[in-house]
PDB file of N, CA and C in Angstrom:
ATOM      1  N   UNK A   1      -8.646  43.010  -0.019  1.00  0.00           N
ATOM      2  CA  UNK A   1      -8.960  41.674   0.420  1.00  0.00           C
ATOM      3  C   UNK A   1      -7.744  40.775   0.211  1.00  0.00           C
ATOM      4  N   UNK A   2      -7.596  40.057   1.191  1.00  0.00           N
ATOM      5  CA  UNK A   2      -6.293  38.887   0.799  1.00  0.00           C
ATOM      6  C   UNK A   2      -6.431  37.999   0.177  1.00  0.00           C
ATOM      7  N   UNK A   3      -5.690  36.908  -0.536  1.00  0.00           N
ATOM      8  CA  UNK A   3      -5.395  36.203  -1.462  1.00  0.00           C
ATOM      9  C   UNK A   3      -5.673  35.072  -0.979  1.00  0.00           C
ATOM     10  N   UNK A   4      -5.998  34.205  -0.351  1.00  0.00           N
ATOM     11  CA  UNK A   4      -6.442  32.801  -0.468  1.00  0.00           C
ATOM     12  C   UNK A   4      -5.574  31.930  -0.901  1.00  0.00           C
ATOM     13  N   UNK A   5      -4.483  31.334  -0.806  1.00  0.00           N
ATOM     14  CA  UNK A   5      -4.129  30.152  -1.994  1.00  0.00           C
ATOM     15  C   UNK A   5      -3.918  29.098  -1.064  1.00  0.00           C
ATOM     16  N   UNK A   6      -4.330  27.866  -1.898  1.00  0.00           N
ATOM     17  CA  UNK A   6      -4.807  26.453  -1.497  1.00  0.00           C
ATOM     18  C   UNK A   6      -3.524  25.883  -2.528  1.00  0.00           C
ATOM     19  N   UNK A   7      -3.421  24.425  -1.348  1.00  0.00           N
ATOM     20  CA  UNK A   7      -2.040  23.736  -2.091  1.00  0.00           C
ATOM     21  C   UNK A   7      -2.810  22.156  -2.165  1.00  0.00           C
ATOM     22  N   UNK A   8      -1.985  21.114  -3.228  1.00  0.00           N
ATOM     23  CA  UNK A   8      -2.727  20.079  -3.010  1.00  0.00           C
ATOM     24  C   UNK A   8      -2.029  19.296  -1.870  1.00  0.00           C
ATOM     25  N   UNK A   9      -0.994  19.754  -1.154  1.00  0.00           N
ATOM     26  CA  UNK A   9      -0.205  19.157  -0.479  1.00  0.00           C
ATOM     27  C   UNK A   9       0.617  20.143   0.703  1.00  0.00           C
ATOM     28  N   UNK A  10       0.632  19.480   1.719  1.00  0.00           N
ATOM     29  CA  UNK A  10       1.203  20.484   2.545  1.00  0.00           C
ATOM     30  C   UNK A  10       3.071  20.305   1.710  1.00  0.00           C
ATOM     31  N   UNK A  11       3.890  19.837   1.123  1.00  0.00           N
ATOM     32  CA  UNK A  11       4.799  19.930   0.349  1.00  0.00           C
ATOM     33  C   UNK A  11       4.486  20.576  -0.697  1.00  0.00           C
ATOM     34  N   UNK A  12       3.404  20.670  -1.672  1.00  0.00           N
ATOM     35  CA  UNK A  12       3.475  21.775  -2.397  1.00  0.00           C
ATOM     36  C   UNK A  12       3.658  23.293  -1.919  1.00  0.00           C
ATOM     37  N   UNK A  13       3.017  23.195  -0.672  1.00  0.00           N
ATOM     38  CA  UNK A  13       2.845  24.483  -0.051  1.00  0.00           C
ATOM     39  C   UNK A  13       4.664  25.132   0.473  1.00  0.00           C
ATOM     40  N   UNK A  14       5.106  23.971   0.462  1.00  0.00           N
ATOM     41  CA  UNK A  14       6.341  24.874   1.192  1.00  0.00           C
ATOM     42  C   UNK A  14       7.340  24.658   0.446  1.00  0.00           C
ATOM     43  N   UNK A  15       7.638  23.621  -0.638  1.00  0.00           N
ATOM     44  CA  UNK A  15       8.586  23.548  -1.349  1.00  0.00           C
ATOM     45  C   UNK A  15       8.514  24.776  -2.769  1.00  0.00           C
ATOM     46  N   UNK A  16       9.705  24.761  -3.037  1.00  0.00           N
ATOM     47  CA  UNK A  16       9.325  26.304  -3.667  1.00  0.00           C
ATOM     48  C   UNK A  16       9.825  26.254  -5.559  1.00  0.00           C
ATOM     49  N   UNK A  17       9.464  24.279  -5.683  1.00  0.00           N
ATOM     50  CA  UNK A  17       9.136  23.634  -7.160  1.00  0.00           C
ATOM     51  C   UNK A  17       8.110  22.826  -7.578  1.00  0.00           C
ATOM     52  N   UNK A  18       7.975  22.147  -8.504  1.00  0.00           N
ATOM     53  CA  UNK A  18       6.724  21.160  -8.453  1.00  0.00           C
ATOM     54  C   UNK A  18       8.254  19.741  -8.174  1.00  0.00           C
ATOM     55  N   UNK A  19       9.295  19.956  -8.233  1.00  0.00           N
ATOM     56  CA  UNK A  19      10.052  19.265  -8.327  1.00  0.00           C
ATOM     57  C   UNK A  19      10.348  18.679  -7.107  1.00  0.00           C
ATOM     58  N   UNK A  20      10.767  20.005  -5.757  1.00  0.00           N
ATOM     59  CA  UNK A  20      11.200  19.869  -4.510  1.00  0.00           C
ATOM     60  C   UNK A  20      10.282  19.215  -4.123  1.00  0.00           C
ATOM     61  N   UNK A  21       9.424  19.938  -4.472  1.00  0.00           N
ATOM     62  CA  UNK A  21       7.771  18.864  -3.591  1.00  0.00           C
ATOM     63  C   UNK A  21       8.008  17.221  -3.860  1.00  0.00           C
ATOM     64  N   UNK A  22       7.800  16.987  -4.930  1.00  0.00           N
ATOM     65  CA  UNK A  22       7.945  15.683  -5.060  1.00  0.00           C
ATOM     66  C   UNK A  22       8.966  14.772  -4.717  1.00  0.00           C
ATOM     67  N   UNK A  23      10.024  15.518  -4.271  1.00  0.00           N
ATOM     68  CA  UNK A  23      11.248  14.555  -3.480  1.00  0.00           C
ATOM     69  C   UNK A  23      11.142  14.886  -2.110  1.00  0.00           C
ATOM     70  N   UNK A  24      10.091  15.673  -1.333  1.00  0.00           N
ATOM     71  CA  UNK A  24       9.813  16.059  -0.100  1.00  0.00           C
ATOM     72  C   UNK A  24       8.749  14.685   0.130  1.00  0.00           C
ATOM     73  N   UNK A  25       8.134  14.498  -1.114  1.00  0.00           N
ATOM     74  CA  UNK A  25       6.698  13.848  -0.300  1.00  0.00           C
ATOM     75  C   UNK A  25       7.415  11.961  -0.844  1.00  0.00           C
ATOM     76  N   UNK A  26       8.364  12.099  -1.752  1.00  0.00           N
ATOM     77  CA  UNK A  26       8.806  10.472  -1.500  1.00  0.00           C
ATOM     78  C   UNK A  26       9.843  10.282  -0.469  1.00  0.00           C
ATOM     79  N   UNK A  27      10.189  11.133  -0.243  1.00  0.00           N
ATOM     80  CA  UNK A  27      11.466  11.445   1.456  1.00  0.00           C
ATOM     81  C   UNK A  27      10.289  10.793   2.546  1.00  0.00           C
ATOM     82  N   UNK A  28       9.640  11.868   2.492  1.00  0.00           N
ATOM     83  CA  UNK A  28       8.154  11.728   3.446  1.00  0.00           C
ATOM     84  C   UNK A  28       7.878  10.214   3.593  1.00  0.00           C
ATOM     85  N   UNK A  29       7.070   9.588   2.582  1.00  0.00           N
ATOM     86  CA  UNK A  29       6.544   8.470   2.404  1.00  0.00           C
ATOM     87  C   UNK A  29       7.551   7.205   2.482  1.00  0.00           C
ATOM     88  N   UNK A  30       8.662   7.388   2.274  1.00  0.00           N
ATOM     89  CA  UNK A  30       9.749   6.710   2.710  1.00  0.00           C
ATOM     90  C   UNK A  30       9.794   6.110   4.294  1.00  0.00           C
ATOM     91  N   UNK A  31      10.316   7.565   4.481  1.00  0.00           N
ATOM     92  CA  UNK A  31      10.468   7.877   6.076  1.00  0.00           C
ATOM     93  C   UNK A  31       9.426   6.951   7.121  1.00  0.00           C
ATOM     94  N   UNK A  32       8.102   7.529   6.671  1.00  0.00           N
ATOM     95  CA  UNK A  32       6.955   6.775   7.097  1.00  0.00           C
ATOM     96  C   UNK A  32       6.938   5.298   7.326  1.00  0.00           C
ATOM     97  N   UNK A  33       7.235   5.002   6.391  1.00  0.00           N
ATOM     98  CA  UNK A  33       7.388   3.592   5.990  1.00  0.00           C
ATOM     99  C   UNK A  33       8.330   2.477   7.070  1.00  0.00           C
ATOM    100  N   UNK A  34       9.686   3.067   7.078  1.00  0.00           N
ATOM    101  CA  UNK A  34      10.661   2.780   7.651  1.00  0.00           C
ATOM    102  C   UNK A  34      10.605   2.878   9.399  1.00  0.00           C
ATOM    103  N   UNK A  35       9.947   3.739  10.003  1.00  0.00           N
ATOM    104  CA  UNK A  35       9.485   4.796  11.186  1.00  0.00           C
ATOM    105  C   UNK A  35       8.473   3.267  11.217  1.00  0.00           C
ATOM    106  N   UNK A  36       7.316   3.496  10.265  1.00  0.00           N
ATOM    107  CA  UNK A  36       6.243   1.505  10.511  1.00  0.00           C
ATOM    108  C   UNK A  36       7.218   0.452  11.095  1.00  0.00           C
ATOM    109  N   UNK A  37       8.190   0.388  10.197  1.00  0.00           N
ATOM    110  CA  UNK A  37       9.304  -1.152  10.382  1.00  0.00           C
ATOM    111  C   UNK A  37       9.795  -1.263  11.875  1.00  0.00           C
ATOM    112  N   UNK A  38       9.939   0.183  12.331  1.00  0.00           N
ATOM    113  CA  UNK A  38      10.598   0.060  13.620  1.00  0.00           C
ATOM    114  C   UNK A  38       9.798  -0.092  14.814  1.00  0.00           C
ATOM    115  N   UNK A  39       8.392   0.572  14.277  1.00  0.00           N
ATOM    116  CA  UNK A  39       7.483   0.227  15.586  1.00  0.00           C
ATOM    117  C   UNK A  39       6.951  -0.951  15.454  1.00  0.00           C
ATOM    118  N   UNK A  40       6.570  -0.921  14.411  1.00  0.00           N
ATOM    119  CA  UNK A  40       5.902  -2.896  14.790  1.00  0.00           C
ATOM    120  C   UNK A  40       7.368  -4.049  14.913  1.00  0.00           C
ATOM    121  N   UNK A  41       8.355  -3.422  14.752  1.00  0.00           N
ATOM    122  CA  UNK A  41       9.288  -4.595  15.521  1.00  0.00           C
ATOM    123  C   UNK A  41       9.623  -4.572  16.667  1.00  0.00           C
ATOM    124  N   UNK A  42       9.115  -3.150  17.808  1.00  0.00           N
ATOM    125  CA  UNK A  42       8.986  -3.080  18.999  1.00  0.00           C
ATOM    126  C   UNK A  42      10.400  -3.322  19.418  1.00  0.00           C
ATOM    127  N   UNK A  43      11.443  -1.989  18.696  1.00  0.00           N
ATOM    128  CA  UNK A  43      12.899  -2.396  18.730  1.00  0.00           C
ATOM    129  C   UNK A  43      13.564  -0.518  19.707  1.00  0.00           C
ATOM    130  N   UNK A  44      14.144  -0.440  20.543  1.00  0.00           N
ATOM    131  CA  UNK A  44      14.943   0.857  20.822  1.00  0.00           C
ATOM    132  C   UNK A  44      15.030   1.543  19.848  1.00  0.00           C
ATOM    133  N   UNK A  45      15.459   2.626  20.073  1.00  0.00           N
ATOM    134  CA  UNK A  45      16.205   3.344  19.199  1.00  0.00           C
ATOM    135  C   UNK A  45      17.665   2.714  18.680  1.00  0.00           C
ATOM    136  N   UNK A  46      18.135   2.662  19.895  1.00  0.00           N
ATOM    137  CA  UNK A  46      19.796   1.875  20.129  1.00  0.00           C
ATOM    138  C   UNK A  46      19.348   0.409  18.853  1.00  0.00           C
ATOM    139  N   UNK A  47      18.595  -0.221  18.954  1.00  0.00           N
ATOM    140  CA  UNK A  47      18.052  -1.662  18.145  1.00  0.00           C
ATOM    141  C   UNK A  47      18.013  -1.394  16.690  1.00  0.00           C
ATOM    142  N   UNK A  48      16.840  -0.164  17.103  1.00  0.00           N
ATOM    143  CA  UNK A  48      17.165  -0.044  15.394  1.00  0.00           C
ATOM    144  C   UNK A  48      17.861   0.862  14.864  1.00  0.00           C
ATOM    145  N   UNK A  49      18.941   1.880  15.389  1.00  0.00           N
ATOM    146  CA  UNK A  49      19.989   2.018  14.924  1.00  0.00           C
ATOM    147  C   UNK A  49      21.014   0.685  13.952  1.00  0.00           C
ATOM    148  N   UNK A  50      21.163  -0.036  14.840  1.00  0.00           N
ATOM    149  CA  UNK A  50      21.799  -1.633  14.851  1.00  0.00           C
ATOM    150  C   UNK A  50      21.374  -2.023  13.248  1.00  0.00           C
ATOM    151  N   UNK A  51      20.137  -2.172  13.514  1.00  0.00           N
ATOM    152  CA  UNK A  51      19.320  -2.815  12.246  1.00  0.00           C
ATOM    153  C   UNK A  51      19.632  -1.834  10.841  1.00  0.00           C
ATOM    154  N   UNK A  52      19.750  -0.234  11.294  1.00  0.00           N
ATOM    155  CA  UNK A  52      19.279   0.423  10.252  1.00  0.00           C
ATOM    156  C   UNK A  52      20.641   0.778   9.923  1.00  0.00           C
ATOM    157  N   UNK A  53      21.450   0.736  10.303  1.00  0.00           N
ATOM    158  CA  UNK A  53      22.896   1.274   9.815  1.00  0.00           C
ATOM    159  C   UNK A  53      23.350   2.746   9.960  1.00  0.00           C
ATOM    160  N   UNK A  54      22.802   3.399  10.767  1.00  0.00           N
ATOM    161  CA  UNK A  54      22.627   4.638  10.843  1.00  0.00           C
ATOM    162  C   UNK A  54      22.755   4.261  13.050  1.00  0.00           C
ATOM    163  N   UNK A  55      23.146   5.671  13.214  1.00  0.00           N
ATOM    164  CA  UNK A  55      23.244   5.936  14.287  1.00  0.00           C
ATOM    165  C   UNK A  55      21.829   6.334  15.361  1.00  0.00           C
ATOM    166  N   UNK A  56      21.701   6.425  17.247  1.00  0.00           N
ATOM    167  CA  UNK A  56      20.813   6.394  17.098  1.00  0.00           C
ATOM    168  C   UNK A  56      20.135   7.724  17.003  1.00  0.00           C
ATOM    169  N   UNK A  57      20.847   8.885  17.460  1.00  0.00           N
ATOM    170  CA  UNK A  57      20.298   9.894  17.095  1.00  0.00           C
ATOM    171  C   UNK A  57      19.628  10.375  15.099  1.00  0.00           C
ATOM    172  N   UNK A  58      20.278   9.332  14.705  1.00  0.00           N
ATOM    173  CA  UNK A  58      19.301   9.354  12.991  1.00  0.00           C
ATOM    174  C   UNK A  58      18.506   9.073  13.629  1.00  0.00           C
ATOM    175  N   UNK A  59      17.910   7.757  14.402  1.00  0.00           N
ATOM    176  CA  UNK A  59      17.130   6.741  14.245  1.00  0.00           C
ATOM    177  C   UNK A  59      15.642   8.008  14.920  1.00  0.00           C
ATOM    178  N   UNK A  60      16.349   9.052  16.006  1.00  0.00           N
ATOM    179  CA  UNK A  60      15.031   9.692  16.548  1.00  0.00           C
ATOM    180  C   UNK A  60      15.038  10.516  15.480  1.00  0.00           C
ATOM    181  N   UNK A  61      15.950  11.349  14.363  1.00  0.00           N
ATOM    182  CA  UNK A  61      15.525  12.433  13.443  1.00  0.00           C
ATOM    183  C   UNK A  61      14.449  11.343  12.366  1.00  0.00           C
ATOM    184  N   UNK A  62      14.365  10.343  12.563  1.00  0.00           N
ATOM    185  CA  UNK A  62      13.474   9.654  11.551  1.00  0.00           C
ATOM    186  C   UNK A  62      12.227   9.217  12.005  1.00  0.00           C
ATOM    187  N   UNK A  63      12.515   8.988  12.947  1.00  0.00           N
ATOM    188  CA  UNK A  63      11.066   8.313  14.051  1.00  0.00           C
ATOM    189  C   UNK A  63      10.310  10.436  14.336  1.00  0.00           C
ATOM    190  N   UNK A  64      10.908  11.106  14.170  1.00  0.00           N
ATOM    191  CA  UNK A  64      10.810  12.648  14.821  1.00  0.00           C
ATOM    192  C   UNK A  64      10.078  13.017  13.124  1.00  0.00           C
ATOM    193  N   UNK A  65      10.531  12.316  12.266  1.00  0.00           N
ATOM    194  CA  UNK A  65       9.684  12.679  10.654  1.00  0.00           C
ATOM    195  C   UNK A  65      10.740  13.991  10.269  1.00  0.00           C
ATOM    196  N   UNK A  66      11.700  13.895  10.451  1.00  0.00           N
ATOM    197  CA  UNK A  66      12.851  15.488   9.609  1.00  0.00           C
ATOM    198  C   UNK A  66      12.954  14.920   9.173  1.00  0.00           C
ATOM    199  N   UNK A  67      12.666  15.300   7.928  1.00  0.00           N
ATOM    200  CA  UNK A  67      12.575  15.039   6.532  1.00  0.00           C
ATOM    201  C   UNK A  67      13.869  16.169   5.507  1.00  0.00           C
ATOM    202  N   UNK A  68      13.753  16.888   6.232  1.00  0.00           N
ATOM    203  CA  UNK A  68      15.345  17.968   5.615  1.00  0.00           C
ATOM    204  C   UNK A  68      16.609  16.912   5.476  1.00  0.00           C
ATOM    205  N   UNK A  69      16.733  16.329   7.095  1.00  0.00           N
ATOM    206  CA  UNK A  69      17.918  15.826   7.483  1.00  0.00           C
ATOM    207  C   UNK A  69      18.435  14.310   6.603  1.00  0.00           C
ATOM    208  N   UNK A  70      17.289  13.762   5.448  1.00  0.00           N
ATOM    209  CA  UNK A  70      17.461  12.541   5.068  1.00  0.00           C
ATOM    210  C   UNK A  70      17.637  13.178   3.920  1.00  0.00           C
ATOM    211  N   UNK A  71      18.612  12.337   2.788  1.00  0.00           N
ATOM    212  CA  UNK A  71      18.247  12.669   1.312  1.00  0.00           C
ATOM    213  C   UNK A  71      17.458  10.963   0.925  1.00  0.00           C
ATOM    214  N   UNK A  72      16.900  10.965  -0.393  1.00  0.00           N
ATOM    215  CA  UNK A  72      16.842   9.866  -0.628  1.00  0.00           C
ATOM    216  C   UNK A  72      17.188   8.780  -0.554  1.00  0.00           C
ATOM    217  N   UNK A  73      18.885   9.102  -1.252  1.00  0.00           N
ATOM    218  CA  UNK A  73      19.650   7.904  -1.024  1.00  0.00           C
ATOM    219  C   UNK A  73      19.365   7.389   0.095  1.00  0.00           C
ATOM    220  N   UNK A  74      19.530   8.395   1.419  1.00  0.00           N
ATOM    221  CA  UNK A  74      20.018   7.556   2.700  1.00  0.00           C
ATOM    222  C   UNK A  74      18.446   6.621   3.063  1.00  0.00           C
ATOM    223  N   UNK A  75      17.843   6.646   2.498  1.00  0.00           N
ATOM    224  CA  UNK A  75      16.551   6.543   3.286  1.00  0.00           C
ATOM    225  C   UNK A  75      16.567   4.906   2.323  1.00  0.00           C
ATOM    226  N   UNK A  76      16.639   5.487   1.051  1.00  0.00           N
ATOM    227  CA  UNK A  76      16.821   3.345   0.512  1.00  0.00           C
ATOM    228  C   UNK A  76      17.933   3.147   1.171  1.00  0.00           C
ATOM    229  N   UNK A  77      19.097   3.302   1.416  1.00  0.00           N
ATOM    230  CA  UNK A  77      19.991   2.457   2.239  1.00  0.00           C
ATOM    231  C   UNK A  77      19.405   2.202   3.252  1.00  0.00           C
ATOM    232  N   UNK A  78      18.758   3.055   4.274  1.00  0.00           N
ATOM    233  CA  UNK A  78      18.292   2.178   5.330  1.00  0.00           C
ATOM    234  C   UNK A  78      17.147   1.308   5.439  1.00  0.00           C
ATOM    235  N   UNK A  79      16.393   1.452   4.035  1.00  0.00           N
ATOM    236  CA  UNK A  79      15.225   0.313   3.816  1.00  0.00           C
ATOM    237  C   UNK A  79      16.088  -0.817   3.627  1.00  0.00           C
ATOM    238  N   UNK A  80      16.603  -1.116   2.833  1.00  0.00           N
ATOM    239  CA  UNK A  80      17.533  -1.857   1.939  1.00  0.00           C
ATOM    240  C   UNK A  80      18.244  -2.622   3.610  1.00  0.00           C
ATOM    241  N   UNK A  81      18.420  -2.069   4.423  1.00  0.00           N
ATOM    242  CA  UNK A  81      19.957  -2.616   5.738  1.00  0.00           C
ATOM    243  C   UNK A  81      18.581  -2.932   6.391  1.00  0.00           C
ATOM    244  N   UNK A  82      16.996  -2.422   6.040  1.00  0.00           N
ATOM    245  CA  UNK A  82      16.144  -3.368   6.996  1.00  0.00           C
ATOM    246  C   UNK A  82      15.600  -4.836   6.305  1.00  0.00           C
ATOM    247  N   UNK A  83      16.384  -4.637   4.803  1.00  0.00           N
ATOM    248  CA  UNK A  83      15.642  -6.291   4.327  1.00  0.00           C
ATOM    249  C   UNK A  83      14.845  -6.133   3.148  1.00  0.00           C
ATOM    250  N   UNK A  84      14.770  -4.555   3.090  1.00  0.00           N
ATOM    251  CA  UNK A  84      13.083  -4.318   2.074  1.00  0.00           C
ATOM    252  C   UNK A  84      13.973  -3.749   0.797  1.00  0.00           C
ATOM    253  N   UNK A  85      12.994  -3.871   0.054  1.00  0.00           N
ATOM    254  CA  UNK A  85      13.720  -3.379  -1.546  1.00  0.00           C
ATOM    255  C   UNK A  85      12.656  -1.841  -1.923  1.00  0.00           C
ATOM    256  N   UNK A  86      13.288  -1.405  -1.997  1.00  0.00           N
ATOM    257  CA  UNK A  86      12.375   0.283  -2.687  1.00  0.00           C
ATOM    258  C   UNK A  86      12.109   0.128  -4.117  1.00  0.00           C
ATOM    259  N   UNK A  87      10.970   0.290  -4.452  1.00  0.00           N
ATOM    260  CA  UNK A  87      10.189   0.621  -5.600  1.00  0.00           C
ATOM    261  C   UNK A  87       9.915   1.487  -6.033  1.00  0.00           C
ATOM    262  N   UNK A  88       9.914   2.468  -6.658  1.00  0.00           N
ATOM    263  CA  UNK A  88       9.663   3.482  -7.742  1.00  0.00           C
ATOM    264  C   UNK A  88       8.882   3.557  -8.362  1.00  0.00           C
ATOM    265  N   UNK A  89       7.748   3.800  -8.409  1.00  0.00           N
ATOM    266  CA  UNK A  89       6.786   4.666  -9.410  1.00  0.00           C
ATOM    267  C   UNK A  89       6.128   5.713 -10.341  1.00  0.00           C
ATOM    268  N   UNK A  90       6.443   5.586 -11.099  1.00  0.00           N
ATOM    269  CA  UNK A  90       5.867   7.213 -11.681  1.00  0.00           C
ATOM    270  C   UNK A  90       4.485   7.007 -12.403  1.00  0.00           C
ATOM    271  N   UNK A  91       4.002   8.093 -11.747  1.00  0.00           N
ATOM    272  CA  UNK A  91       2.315   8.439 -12.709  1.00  0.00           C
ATOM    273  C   UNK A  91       2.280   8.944 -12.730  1.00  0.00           C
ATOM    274  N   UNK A  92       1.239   9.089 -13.762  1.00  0.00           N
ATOM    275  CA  UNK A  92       0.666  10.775 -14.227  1.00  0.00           C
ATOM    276  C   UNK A  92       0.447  11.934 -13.688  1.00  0.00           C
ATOM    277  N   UNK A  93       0.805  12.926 -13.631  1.00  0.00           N
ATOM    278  CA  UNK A  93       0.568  13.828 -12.550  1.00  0.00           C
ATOM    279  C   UNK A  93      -1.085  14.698 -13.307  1.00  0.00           C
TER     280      UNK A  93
END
């Protein structure tokens, strides 16, 4: 019979730490975030390249959700070049 295993996260499932995961799913939630800023400002790609400091082919690997192609850093710099300040949290796991 096969093995069954359940993840609490589709990043737990593919990252191959409890560590990777967790810089996959604040990459993630980042990303998300930023990807919001650009649609409700109803801006190009070319626009919010402009805005985001990044070129526009970033602007579709971000709006596209590759999440490989960003590290952290880059992702507060481009919150940060849209105006917003990044916050940090840690809880309990």
């Amino acid at each position: 019979m096969k093995k069954i295993e359940s993840y609490a996260s589709v990043w737990d499932a593919i990252a191959d730490s409890p560590e990777q995961a967790a810089n996959l799913r604040a990459r993630s939630e980042l990303m998300q975030k930023i990807a919001d800023i650009v649609k409700q400002s109803a801006w190009t790609q070319t626009e919010a390249a402009s805005h985001c400091g990044i070129s526009q082919p970033r602007v579709n690997d971000l709006l596209r959700g590759r999440v490989s192609r960003f590290s952290l850093d880059a992702l507060v710099n481009i919150a940060t070049a849209l105006g917003r300040r990044v916050h940090v949290e840690l809880e309990v796991a």
